[in-house]
Protein backbone atom coordinates (compact mmCIF):
# COMPACT_ATOMS: atom_id res chain seq x y z
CA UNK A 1 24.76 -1.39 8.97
CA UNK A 2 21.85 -3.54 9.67
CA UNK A 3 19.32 -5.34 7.19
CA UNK A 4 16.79 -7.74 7.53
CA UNK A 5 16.93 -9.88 4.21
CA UNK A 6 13.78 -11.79 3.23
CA UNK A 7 14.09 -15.65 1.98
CA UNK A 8 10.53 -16.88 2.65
CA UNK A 9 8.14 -15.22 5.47
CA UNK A 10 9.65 -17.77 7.96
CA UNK A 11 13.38 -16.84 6.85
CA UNK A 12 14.28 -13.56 7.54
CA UNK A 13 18.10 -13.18 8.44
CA UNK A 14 19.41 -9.64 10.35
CA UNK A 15 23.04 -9.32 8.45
CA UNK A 16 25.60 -6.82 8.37
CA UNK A 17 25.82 -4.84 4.76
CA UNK A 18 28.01 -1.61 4.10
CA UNK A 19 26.50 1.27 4.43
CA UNK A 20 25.19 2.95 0.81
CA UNK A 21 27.38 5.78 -0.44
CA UNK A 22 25.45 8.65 -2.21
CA UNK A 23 26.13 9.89 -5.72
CA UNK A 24 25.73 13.24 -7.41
CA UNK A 25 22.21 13.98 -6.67
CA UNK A 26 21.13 10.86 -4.53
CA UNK A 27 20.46 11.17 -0.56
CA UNK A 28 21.04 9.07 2.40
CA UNK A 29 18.10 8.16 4.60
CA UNK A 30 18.79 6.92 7.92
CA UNK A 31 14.80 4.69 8.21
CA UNK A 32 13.07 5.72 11.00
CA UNK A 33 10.22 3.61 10.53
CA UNK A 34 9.14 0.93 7.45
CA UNK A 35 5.49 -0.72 7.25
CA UNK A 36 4.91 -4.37 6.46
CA UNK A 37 2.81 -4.01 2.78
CA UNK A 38 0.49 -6.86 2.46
CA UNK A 39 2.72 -7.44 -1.01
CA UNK A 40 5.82 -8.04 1.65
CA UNK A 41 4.20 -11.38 2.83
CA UNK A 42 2.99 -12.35 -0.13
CA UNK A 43 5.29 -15.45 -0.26
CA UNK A 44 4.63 -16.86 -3.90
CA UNK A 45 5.15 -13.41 -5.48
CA UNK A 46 8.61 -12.45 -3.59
CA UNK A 47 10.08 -15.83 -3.68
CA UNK A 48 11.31 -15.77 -7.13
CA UNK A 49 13.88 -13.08 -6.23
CA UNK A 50 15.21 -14.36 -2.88
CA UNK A 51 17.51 -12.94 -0.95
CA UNK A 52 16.47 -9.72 -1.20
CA UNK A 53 15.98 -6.64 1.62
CA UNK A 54 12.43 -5.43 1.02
CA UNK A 55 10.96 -2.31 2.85
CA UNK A 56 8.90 0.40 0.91
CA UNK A 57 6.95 2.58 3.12
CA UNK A 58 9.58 4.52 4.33
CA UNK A 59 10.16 7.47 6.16
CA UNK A 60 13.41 8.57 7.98
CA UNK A 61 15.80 11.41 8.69
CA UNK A 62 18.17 12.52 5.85
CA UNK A 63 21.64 11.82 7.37
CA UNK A 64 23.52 13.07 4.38
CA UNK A 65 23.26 14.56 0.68
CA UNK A 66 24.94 14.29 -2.54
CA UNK A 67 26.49 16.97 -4.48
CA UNK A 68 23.96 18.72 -6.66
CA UNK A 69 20.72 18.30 -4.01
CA UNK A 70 19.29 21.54 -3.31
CA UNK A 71 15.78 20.52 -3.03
CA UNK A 72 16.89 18.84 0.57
CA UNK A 73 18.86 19.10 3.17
CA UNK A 74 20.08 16.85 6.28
CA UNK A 75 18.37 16.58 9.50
CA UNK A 76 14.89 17.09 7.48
CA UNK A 77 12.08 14.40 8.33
CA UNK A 78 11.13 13.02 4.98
CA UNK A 79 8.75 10.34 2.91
CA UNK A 80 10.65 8.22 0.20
CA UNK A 81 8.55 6.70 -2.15
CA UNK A 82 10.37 3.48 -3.79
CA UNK A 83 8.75 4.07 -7.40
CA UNK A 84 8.73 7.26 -9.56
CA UNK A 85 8.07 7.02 -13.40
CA UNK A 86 9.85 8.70 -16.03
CA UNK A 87 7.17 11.26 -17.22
CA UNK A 88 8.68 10.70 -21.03
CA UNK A 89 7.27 7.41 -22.33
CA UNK A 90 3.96 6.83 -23.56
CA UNK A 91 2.06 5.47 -20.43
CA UNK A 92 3.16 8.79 -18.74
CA UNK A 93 2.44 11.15 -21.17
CA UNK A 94 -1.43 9.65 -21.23
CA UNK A 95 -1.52 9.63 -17.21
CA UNK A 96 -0.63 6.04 -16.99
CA UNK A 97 2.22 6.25 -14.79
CA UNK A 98 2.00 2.99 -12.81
CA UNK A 99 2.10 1.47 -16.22
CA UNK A 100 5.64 2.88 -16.65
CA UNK A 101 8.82 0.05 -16.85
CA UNK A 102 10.99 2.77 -15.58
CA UNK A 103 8.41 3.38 -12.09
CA UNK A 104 8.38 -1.22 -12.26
CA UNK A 105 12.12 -1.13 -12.11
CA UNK A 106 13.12 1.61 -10.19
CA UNK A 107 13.84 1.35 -5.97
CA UNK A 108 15.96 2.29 -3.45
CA UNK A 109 18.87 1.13 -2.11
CA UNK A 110 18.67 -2.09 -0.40
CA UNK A 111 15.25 -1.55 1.02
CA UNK A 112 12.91 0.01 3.85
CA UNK A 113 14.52 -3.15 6.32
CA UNK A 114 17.45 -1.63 6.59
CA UNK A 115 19.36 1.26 8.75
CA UNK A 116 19.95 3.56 5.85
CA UNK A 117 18.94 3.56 2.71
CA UNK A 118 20.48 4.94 -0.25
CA UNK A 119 17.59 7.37 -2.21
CA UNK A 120 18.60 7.57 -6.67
CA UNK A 121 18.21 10.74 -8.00
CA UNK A 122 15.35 10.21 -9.34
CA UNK A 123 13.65 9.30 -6.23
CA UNK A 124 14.96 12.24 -4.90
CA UNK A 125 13.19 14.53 -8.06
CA UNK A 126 9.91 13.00 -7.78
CA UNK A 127 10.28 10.78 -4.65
CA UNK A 128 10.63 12.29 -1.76
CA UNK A 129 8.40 14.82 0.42
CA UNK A 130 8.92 16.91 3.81
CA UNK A 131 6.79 15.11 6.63
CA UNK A 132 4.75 18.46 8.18
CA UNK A 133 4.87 18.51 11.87
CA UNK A 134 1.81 16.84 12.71
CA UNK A 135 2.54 14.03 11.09
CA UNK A 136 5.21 11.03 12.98
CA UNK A 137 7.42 8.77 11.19
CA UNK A 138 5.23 5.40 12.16
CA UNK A 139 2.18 7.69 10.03
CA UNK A 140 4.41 8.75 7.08
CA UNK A 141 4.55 5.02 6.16
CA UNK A 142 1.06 5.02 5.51
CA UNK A 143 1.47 7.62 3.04
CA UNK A 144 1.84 4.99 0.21
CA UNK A 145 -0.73 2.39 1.31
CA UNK A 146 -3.32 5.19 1.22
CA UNK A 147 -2.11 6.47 -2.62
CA UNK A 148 -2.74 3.45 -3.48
CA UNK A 149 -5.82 3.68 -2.89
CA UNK A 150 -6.51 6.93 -3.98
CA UNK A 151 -4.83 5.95 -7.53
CA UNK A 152 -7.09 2.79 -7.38
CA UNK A 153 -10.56 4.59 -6.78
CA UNK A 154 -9.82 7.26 -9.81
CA UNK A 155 -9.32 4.34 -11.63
CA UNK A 156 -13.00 2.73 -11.14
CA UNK A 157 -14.53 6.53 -10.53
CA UNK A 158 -15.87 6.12 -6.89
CA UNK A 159 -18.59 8.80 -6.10
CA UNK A 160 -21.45 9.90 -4.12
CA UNK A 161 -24.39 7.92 -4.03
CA UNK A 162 -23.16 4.52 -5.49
CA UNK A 163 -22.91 1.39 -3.06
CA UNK A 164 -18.92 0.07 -2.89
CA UNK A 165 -18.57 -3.11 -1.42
CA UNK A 166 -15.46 -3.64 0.16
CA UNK A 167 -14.32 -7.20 0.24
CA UNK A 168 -11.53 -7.81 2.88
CA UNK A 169 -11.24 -5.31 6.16
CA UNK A 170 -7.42 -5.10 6.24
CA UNK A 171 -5.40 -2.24 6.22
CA UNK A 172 -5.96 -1.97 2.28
CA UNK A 173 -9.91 -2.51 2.70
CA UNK A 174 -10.15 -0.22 5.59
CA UNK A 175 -8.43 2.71 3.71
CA UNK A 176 -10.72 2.16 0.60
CA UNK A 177 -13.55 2.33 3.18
CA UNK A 178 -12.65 5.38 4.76
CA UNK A 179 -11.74 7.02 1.09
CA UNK A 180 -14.89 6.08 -0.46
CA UNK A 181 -17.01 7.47 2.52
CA UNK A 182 -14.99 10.78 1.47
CA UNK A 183 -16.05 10.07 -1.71
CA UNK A 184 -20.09 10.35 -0.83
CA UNK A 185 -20.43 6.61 -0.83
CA UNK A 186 -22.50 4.13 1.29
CA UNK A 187 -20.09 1.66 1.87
CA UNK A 188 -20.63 -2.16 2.60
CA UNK A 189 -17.28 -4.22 4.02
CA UNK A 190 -16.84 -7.88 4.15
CA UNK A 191 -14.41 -9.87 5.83
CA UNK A 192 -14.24 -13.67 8.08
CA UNK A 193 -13.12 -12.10 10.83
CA UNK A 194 -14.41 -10.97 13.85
CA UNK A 195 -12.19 -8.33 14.76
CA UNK A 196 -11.56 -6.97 11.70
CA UNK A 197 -15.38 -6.62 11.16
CA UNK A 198 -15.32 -4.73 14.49
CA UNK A 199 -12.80 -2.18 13.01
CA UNK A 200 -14.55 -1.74 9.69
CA UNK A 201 -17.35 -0.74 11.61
CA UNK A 202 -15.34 1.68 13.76
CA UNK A 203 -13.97 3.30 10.44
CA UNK A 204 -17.06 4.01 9.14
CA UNK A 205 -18.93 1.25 7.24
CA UNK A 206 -22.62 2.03 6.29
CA UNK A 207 -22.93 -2.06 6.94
CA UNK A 208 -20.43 -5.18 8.02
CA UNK A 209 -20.93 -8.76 6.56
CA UNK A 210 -19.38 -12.04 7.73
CA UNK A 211 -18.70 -13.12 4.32
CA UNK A 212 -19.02 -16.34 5.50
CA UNK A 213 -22.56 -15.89 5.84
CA UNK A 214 -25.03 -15.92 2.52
CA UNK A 215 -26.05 -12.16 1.90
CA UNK A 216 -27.67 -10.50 -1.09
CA UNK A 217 -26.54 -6.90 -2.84
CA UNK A 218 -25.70 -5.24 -5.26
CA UNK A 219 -22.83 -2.50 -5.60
CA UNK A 220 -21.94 -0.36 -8.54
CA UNK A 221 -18.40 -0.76 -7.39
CA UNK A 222 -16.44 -3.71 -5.98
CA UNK A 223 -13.12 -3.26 -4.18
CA UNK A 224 -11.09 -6.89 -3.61
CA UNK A 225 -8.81 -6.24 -0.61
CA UNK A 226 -8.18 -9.78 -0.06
CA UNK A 227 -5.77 -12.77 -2.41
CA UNK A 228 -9.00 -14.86 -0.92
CA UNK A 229 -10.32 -16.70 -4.06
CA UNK A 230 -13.86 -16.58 -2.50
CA UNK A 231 -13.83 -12.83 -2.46
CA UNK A 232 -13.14 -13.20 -6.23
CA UNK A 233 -15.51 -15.24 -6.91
CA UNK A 234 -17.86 -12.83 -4.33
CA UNK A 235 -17.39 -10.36 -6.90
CA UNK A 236 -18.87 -11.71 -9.84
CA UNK A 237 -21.97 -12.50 -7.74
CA UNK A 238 -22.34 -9.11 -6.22
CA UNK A 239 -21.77 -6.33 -9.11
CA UNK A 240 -24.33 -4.59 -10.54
CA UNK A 241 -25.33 -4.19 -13.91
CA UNK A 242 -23.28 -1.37 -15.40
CA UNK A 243 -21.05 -1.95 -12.26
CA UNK A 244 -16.88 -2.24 -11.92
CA UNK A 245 -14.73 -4.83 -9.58
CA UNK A 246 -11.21 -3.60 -9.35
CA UNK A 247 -8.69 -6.02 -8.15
CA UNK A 248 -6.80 -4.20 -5.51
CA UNK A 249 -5.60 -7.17 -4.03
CA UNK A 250 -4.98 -10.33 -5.91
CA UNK A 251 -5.63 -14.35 -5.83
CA UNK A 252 -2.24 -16.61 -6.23
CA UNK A 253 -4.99 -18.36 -8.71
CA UNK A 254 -6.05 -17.40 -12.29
CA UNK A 255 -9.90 -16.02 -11.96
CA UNK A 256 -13.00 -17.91 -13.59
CA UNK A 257 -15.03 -14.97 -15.17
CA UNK A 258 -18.67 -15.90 -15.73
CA UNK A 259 -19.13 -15.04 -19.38
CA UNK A 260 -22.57 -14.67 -19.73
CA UNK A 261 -22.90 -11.99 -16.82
CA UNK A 262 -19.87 -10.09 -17.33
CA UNK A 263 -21.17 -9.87 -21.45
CA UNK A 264 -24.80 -9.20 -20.57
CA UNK A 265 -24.37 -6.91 -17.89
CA UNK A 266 -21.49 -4.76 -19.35
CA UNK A 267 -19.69 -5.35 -16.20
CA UNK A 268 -15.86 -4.11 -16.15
CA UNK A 269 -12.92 -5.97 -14.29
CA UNK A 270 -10.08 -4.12 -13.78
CA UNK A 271 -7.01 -3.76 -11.26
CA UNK A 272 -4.54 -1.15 -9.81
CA UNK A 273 -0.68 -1.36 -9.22
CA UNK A 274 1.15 1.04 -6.82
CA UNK A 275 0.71 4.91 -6.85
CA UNK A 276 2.34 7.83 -9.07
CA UNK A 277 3.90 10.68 -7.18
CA UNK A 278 0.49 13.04 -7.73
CA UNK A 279 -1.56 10.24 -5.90
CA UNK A 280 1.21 10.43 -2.97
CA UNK A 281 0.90 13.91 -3.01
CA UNK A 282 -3.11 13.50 -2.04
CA UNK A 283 -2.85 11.37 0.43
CA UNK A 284 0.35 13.11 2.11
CA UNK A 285 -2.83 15.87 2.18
CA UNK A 286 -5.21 13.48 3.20
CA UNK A 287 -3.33 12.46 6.05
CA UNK A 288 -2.06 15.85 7.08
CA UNK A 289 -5.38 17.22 7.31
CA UNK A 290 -6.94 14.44 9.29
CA UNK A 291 -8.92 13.00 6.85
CA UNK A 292 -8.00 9.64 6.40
CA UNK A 293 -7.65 8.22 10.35
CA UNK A 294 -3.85 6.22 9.41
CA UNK A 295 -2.93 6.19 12.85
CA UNK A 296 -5.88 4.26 14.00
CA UNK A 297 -4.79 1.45 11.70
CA UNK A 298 -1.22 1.16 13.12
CA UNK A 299 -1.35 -1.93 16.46
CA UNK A 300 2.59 -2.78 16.11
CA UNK A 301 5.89 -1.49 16.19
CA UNK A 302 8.82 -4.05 16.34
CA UNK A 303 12.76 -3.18 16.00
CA UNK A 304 14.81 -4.90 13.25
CA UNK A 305 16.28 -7.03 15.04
CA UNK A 306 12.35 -8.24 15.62
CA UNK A 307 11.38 -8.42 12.07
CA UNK A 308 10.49 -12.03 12.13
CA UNK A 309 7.72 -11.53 14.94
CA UNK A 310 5.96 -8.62 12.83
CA UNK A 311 6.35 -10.65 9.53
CA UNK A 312 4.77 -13.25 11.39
CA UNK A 313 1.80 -11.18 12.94
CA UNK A 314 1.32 -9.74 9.10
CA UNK A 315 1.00 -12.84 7.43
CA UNK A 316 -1.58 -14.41 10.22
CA UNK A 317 -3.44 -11.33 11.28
CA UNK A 318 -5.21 -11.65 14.35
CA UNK A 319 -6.09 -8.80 16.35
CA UNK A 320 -3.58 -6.48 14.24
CA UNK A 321 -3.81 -4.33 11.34
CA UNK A 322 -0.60 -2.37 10.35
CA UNK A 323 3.04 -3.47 11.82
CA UNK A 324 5.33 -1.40 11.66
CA UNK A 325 9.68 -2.34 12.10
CA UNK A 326 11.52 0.51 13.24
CA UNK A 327 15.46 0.08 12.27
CA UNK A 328 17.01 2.29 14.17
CA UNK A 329 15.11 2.19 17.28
């Protein structure tokens, strides 16, 4: 079969790979369609474990499964999440799944790049959902982008009536938007560019600031959808008293925190990593139900064999949003 494997975002090589043979409980995917995660691109983080075939927001047709699966069967349209927990250690057994080292080591085999994939049992327990009818293969991948989201705004509490600020209109900032708005909030999004201030304002943003421009506000919640340092930095300067930043996205920088503020003001930093299987579960809902507007966010599809073109368009985004590679296509 076919992979793409990743060296740096300007390296990616299509190579041949045997296809994965399932165990006693395991499934094989055949990928239908794979979205390129903002993490993906993120060149300083992945480059440490080059070569590798990365891919995880997956959704495909089951082409065959393992002795022992009853939950499944082939020919079903399906959602494979790449990290489950264990539900036994201490982080799960207090709700802090994402914090679990079996969930940070856990994936599928090779990767989302790929023709098939080979699903652990695991992944197959806690893992993997039935697509409903309404919902296509190129929308299933934004199943996990969006409980992400969902994990990281029960993390900082977002509700009705509070001001989030939204710093960074990408695909992540434009799904906190339109969750928060859910959520009762009047939301504020930021970003530098022109388009991407058009869309923020076409999904729903109460207000749209160049963040390039000075402005003045103050939010009880901060969401960072952006590595920009500035929109770090942003933060600091726009929380309220009382208020929380969470670090959805993240600098390649350590962060200055202003002591004095964050001390006097009680202010609260925190971050979010990935999604548990509940969180999927909610936005699987979300999306189903028309909620959350996913497909909006989608502008392009490229085969495998193309992977380079939509790596490029995802690490220099200009006039595009989600890409989407297509293996089998």
């Amino acid at each position: 079969m076919k992979v793409a494997v990743y060296y740096n975002n300007r390296d990616i090589r299509i190579q041949e790979m045997p296809k994965p043979k399932v165990g006693e409980g395991e499934i094989l995917l055949k990928v239908k369609a794979s979205g390129i995660c903002g993490t993906d691109v993120m060149e300083w983080y992945r480059i440490k474990k080059v070569p590798l075939v990365l891919g995880h927001e997956t959704t495909g047709d089951i082409a065959e499964v393992g002795e022992g699966v009853e939950k499944f069967k082939a020919d079903q349209r399906v959602f494979v999440t790449h990290h489950v927990p264990c539900y036994e250690c201490k982080y799960c057994l207090e709700g802090n799944h994402t914090a679990c080292e079996v969930l940070h080591e856990g994936n599928y085999d090779p990767g989302g790049f790929s023709e098939f994939i080979r699903v652990p049992k695991m992944n197959v327990e806690h893992g993997t959902f039935l697509l409903p009818e309404n919902i296509g293969y190129n929308e299933g991948t934004m199943i996990e982008p969006l409980a992400c989201c969902v994990r990281g705004q029960k993390v900082i509490n977002v509700k009705e009536r509070q001001t989030v600020l939204v710093l960074g209109s990408g695909v992540s900032g434009l799904l906190n938007l339109q969750l928060a708005k859910l959520r009762g909030a009047r939301v504020v999004a930021t970003d530098v560019d022109d388009y991407k201030l058009k869309k923020a304002k076409e999904f729903g943003a109460d207000e749209v600031i160049d963040a390039r421009e000075d402005f003045c506000l103050k939010a009880e919640r901060i969401i960072v959808c952006t590595g920009a340092l500035q929109a770090a930095q942003q933060a600091f300067k726009f929380i309220d008293r009382k208020g929380i930043i969470l670090f959805f996205a993240i600098p390649n920088k350590n962060i200055e925190i202003p002591v004095v503020d964050f001390w006097r003001n009680e202010i609260t930093v925190t971050s979010s990593y990935g999604a548990a299987p509940e969180d999927l579960k909610e936005s699987l809902e979300l999306i189903k139900n028309k909620k959350v507007n996913v497909r909006g966010l989608i502008t392009h599809e490229f085969p495998l064999t193309e992977i380079s073109k939509g790596f490029q368009l995802a690490a220099n985004p200009k006039n595009s949003l989600k890409v989407i590679i297509q293996p089998n296509r």
